[in-house]
C-alpha atoms as a PDB file:
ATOM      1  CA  UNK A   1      92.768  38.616  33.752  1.00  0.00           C
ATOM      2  CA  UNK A   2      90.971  42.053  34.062  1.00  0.00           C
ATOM      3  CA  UNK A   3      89.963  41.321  30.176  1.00  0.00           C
ATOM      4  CA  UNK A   4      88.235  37.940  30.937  1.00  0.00           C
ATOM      5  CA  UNK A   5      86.237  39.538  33.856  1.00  0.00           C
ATOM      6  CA  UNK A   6      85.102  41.903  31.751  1.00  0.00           C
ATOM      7  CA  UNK A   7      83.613  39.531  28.285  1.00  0.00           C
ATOM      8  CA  UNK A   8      83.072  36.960  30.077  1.00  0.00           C
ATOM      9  CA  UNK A   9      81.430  37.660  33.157  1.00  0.00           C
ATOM     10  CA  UNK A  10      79.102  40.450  32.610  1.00  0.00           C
ATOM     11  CA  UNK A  11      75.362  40.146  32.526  1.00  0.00           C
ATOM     12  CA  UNK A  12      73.326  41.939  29.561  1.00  0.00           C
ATOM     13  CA  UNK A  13      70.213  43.371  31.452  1.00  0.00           C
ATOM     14  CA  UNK A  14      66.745  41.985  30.274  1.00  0.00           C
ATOM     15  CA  UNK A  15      64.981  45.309  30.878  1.00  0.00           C
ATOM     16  CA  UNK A  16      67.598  47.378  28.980  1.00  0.00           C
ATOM     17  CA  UNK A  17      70.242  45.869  26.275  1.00  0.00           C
ATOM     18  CA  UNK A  18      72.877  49.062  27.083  1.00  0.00           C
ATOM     19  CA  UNK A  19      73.631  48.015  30.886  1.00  0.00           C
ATOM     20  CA  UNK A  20      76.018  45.229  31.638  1.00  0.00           C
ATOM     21  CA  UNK A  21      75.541  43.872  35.159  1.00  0.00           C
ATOM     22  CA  UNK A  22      78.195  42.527  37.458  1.00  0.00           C
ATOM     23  CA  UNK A  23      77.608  41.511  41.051  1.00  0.00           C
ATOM     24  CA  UNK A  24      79.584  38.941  43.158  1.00  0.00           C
ATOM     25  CA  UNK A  25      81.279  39.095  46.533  1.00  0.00           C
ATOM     26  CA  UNK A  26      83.237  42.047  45.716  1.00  0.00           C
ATOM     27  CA  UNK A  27      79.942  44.363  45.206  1.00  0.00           C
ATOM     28  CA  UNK A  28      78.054  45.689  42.240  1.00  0.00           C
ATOM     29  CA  UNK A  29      79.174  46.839  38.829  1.00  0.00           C
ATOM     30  CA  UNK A  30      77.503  48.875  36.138  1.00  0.00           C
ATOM     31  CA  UNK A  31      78.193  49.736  32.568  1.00  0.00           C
ATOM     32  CA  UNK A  32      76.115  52.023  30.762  1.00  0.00           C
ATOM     33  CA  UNK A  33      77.200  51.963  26.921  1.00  0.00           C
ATOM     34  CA  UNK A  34      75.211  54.727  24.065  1.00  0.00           C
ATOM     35  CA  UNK A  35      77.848  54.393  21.078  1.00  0.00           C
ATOM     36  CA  UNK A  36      80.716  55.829  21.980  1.00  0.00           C
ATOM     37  CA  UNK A  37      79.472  57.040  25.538  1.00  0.00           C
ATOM     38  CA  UNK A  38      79.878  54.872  28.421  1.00  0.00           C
ATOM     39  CA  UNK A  39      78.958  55.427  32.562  1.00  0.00           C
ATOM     40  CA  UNK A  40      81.196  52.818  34.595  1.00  0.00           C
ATOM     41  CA  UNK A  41      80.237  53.128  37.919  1.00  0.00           C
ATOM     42  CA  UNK A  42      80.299  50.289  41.363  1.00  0.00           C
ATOM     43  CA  UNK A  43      80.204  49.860  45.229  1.00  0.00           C
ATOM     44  CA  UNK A  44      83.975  49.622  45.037  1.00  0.00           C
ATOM     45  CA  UNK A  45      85.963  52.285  43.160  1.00  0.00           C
ATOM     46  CA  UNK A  46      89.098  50.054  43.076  1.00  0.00           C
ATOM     47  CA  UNK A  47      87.197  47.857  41.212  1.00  0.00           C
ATOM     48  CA  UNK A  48      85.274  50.376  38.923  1.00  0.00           C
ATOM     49  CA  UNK A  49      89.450  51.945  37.767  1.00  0.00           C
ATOM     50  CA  UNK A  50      90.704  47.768  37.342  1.00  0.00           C
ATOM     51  CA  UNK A  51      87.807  47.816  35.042  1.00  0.00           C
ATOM     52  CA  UNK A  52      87.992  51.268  33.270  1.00  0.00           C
ATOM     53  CA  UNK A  53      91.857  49.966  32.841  1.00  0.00           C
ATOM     54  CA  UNK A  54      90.998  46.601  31.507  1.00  0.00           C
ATOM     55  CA  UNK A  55      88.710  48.610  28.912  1.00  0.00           C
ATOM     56  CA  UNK A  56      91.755  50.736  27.940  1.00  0.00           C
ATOM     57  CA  UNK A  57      94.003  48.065  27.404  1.00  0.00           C
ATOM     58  CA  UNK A  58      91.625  46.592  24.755  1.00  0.00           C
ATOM     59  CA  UNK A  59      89.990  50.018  23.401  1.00  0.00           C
ATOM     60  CA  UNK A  60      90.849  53.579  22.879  1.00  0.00           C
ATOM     61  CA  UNK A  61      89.365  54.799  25.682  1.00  0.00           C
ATOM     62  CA  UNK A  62      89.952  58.546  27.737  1.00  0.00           C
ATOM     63  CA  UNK A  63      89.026  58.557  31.478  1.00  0.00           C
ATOM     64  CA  UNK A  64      86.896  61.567  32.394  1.00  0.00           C
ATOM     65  CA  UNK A  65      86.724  61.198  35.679  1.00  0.00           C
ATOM     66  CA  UNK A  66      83.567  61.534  38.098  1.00  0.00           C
ATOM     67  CA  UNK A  67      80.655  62.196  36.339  1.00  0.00           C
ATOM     68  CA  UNK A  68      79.752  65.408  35.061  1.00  0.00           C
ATOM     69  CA  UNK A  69      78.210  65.513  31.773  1.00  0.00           C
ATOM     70  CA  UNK A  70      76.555  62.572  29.765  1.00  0.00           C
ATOM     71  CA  UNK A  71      74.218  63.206  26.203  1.00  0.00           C
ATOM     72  CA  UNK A  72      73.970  66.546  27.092  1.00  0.00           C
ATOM     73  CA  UNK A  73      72.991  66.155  30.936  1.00  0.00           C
ATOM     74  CA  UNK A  74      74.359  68.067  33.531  1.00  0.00           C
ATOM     75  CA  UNK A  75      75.660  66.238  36.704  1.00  0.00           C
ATOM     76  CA  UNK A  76      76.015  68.891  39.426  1.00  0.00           C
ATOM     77  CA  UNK A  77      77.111  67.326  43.089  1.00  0.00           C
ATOM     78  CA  UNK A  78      76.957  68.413  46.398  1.00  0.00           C
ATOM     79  CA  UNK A  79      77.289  66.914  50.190  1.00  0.00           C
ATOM     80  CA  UNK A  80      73.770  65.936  49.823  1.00  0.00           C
ATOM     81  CA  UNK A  81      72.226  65.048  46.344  1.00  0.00           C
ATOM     82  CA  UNK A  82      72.826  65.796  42.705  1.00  0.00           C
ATOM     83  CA  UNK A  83      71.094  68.045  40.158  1.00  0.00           C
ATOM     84  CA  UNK A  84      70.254  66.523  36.879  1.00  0.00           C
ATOM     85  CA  UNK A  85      70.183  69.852  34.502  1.00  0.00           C
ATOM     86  CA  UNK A  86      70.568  70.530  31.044  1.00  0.00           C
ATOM     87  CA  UNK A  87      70.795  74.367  31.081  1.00  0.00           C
ATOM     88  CA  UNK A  88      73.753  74.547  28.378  1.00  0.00           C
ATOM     89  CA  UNK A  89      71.416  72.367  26.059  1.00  0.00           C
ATOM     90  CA  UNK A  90      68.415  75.003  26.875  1.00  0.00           C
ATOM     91  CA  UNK A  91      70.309  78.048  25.829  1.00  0.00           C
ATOM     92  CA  UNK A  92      71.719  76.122  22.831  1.00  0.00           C
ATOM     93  CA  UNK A  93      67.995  75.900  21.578  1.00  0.00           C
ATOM     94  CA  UNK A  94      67.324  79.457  22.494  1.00  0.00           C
ATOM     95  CA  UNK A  95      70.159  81.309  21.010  1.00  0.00           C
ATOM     96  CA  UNK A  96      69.622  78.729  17.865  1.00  0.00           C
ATOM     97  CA  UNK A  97      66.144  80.184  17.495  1.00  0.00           C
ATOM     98  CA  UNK A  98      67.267  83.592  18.257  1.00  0.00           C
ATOM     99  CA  UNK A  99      64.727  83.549  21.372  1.00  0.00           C
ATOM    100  CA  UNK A 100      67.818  84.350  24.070  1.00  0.00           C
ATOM    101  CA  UNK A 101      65.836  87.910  24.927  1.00  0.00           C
ATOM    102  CA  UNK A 102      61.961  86.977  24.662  1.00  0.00           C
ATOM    103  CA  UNK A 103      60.449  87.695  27.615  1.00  0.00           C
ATOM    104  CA  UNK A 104      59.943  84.450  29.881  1.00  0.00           C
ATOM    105  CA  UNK A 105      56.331  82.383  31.221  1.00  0.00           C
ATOM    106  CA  UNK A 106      56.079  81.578  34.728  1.00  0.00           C
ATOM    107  CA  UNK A 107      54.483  78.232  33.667  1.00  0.00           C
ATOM    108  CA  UNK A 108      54.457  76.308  30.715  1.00  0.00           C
ATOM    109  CA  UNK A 109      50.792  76.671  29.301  1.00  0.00           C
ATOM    110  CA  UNK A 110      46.983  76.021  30.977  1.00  0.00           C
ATOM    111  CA  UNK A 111      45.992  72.293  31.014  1.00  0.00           C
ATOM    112  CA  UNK A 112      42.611  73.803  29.997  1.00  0.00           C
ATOM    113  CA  UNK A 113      44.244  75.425  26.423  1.00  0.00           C
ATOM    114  CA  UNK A 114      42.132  73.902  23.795  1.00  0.00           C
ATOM    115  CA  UNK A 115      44.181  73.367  20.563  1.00  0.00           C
ATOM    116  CA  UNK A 116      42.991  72.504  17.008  1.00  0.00           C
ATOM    117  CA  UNK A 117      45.035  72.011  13.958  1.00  0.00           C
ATOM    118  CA  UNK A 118      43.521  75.358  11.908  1.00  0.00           C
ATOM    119  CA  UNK A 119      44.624  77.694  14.717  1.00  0.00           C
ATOM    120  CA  UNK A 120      47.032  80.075  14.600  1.00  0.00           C
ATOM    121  CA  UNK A 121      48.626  80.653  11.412  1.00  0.00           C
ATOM    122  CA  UNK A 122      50.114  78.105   8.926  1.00  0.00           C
ATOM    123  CA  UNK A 123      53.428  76.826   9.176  1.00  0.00           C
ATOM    124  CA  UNK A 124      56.105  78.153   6.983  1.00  0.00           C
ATOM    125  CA  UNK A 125      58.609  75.136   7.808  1.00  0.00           C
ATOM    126  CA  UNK A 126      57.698  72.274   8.664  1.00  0.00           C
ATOM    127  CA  UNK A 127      60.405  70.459   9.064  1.00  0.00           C
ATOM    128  CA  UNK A 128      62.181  73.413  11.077  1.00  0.00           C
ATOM    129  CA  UNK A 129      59.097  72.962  13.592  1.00  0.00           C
ATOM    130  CA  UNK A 130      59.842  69.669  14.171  1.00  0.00           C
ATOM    131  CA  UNK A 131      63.542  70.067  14.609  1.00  0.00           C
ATOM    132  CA  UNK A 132      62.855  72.373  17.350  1.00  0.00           C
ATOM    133  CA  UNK A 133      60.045  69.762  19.449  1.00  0.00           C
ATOM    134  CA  UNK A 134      62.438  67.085  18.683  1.00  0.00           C
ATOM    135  CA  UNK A 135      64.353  69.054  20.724  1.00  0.00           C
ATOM    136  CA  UNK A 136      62.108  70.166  23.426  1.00  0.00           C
ATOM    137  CA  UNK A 137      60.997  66.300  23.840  1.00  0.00           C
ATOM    138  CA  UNK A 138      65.040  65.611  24.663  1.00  0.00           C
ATOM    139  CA  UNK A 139      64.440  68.650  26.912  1.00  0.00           C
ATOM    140  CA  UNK A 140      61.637  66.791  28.899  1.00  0.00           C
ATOM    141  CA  UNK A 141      64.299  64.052  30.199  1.00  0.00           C
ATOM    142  CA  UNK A 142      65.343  66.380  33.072  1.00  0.00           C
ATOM    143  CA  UNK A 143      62.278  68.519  33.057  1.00  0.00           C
ATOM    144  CA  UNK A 144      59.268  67.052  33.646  1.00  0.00           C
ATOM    145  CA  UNK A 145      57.321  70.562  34.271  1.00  0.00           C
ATOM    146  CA  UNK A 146      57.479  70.452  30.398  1.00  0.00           C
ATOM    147  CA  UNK A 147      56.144  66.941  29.249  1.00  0.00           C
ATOM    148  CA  UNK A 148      52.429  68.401  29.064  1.00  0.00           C
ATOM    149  CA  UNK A 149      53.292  71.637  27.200  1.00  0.00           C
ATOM    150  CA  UNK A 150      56.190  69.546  25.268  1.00  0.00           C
ATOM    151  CA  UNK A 151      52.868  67.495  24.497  1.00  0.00           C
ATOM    152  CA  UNK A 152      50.637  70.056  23.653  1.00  0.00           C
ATOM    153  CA  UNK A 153      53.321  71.760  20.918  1.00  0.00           C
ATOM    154  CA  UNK A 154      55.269  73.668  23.617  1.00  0.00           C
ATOM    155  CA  UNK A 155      57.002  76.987  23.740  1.00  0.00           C
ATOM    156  CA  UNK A 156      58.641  77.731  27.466  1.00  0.00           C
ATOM    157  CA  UNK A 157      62.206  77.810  28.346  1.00  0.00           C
ATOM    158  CA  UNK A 158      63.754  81.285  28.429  1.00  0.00           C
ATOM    159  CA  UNK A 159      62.793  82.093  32.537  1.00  0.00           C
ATOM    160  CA  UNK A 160      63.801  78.733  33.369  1.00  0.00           C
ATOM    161  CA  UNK A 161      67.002  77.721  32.155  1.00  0.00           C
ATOM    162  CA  UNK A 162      68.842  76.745  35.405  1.00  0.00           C
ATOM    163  CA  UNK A 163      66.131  74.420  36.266  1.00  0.00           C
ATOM    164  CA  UNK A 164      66.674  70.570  36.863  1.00  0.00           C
ATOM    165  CA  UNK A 165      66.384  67.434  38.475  1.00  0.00           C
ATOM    166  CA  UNK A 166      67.098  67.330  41.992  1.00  0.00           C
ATOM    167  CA  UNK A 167      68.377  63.443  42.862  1.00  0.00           C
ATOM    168  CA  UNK A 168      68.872  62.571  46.687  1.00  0.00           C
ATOM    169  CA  UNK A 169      70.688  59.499  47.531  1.00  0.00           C
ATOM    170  CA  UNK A 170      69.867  59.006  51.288  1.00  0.00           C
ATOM    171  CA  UNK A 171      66.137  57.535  50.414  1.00  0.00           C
ATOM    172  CA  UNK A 172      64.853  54.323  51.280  1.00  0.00           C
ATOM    173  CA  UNK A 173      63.449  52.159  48.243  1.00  0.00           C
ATOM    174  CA  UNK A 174      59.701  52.731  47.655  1.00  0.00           C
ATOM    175  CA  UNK A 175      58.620  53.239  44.569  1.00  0.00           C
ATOM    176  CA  UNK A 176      55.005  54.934  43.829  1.00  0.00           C
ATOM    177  CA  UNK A 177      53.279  56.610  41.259  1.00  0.00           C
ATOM    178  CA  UNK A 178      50.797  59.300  40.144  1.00  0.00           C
ATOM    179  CA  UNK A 179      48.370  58.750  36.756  1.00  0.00           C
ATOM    180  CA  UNK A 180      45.568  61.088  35.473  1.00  0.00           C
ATOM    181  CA  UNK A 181      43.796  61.060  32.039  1.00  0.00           C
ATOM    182  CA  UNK A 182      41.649  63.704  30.433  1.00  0.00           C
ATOM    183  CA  UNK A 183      38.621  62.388  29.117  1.00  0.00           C
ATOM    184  CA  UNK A 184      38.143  63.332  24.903  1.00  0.00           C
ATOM    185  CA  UNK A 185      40.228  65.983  26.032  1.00  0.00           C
ATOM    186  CA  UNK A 186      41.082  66.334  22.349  1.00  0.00           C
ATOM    187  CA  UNK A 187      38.165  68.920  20.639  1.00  0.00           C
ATOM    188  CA  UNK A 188      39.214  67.208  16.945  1.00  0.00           C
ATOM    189  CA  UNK A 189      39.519  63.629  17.351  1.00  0.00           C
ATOM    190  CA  UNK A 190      37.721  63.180  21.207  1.00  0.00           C
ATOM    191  CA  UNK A 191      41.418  60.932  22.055  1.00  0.00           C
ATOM    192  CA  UNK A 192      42.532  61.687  25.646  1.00  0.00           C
ATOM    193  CA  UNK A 193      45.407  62.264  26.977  1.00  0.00           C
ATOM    194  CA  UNK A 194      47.367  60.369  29.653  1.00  0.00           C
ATOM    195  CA  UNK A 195      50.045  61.539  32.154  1.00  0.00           C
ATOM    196  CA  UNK A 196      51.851  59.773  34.505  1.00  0.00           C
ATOM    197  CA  UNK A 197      54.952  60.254  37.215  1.00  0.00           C
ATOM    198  CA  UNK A 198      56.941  57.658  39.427  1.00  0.00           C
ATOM    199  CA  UNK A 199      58.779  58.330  42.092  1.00  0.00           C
ATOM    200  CA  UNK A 200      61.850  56.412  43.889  1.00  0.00           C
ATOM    201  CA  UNK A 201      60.685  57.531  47.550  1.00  0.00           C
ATOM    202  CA  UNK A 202      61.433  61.536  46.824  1.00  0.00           C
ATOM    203  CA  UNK A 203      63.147  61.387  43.626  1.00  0.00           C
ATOM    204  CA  UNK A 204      61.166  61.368  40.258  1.00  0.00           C
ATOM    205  CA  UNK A 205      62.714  59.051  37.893  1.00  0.00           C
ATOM    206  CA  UNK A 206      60.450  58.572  34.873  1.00  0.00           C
ATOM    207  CA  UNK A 207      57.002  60.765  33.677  1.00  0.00           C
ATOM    208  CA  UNK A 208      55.218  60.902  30.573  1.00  0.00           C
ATOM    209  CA  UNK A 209      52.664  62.884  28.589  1.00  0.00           C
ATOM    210  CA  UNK A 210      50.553  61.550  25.653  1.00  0.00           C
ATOM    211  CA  UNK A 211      47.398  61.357  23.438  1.00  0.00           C
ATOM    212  CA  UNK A 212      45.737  57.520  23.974  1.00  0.00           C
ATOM    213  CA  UNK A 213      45.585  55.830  20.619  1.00  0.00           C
ATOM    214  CA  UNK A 214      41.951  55.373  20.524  1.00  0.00           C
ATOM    215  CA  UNK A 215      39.128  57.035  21.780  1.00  0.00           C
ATOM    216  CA  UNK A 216      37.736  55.889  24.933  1.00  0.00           C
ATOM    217  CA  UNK A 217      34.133  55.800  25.344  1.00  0.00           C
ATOM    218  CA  UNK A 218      33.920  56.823  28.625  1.00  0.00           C
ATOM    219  CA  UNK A 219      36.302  58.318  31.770  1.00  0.00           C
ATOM    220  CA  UNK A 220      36.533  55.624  33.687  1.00  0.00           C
ATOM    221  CA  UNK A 221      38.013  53.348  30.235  1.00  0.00           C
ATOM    222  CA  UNK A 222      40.215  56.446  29.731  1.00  0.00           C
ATOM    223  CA  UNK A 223      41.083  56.187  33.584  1.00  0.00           C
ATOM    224  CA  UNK A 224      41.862  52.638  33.138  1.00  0.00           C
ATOM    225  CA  UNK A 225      43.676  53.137  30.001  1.00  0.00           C
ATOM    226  CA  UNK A 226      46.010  55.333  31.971  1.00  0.00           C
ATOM    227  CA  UNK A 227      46.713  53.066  34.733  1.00  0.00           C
ATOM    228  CA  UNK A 228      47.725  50.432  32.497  1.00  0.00           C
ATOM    229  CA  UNK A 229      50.228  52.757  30.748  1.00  0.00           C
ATOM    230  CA  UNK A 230      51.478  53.664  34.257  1.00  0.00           C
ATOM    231  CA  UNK A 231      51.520  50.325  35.589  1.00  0.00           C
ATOM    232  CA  UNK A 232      53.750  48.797  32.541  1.00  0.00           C
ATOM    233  CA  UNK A 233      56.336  51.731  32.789  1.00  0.00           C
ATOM    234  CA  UNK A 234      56.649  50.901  36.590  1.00  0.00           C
ATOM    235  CA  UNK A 235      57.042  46.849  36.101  1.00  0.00           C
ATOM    236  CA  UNK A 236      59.653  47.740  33.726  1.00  0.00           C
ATOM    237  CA  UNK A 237      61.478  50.112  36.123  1.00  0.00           C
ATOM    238  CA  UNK A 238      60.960  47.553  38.885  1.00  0.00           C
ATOM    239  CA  UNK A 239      62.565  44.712  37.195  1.00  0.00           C
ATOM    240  CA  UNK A 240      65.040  46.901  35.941  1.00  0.00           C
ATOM    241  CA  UNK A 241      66.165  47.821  39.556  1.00  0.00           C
ATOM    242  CA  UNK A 242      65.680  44.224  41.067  1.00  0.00           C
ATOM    243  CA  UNK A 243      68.271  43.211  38.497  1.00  0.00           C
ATOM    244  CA  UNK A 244      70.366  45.916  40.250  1.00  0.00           C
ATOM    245  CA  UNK A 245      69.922  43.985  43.340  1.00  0.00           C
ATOM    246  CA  UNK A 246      68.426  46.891  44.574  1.00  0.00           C
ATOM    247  CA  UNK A 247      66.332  46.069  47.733  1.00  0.00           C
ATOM    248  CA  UNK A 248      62.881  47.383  45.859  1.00  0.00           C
ATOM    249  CA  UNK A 249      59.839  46.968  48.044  1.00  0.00           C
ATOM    250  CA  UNK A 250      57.213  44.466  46.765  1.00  0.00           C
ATOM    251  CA  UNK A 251      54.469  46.262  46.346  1.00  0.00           C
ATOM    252  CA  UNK A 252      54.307  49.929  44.281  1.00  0.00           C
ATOM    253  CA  UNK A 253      51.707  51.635  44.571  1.00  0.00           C
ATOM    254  CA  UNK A 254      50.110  53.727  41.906  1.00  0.00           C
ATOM    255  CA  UNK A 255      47.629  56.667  42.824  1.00  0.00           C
ATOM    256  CA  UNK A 256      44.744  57.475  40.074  1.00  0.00           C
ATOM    257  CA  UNK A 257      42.595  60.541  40.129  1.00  0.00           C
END
């Protein structure tokens, strides 16, 4: 029985092919699958360990418990919220790059550091360079004090390891946003770059630094450019959640500078 409520029942999610939604009288269910990873998680935790059983009796499954580490994330609880962290995978890149005792940056870099591709010297690995910002853009998913430097070919970790992601749960469910864009910010090719942040009443949940594809012609199309970015990243989040049943308000509001 548990088996046909499982394959039979579940919901793929529109906004994201990895969740399967369940919700009927009994309350919410959610299944988060990456490979061989998978979050199980409901209103009813009867429910949620009939499931994780059902799964067991059809795969080769081991129960973890609670949730305390997924891809490399941190989960750290208390009475009050949880810290998203990924200190172990910050020291990892550190001691791999044999940076564990360089002296640490308060912040990341200046927003007004003008870069160009023929300063500094030349590379003597290429491909070892990219490993390493591959890396550091993983890095970003619980740090967004990063995304700009990340952006900008970053190098800041070592005085900020135990840093993270501070969730509350006790929030109500407005959703609002903060996008900026600097105009031919870019000294080589004039393209600007675009930032945004959105927030789930005090919780940040998704942020993002980038060059814009093509050059804008002035600030305000660069502005514009910006907010559209932002705008699609929050539809997406807000459909997402509405297919949680999640009571989102109607109308987000994005701030521009």
């Amino acid at each position: 029985m548990h088996s046909k409520v499982i394959f039979y029942t579940w919901d793929y999610s529109r906004p994201d092919n990895s969740l399967f939604v369940r919700i009927s009288n009994a309350g919410f269910m959610f299944i988060l699958v990456y490979v061989d990873d998978i979050i199980v998680t409901g209103s009813n935790p009867i429910t949620v360990n009939e499931v994780i059983a059902s799964l067991s009796s059809r795969f080769s499954l081991k129960d973890m418990g609670n949730l305390h580490y997924f891809l490399g994330v941190e989960v750290i609880r208390s009475s009050d919220d949880i810290i998203l962290s990924q200190a172990n995978y910050a020291n990892e890149i550190l001691n791999a790059e044999m940076m564990s005792d360089y002296k640490s940056a308060k912040t990341p870099m200046s927003n007004s550091e003008l870069l160009k591709p023929n300063d500094g010297a030349q590379l003597i690995d290429e491909t070892h360079y990219r490993r390493v910002l591959g890396k550091l853009q993983y890095m970003s998913f619980t740090r967004p004090d990063i995304s700009y430097a990340v952006n900008k070919l970053s190098q800041y970790l070592r005085g900020t390891i135990q840093f993270g992601l501070r969730v509350t749960p006790n929030c109500d469910f407005n959703m609002h946003m903060y996008s900026d864009a600097d105009w031919a910010g870019d000294l080589t090719d004039r393209s600007s770059t675009s930032g945004y942040i959105l927030f789930f009443d005090r919780n940040p949940i998704s942020w993002s630094s980038k060059k814009q594809k093509t050059v804008a012609r002035t600030s305000t199309e660069t502005e514009y450019r910006a907010v559209a970015n932002a705008l699609a990243e929050l539809l997406w989040i807000r459909n997402l959640l509405l297919e949680m049943k999640l009571p989102v308000r109607d109308t987000p509001t994005i701030y521009s500078e």
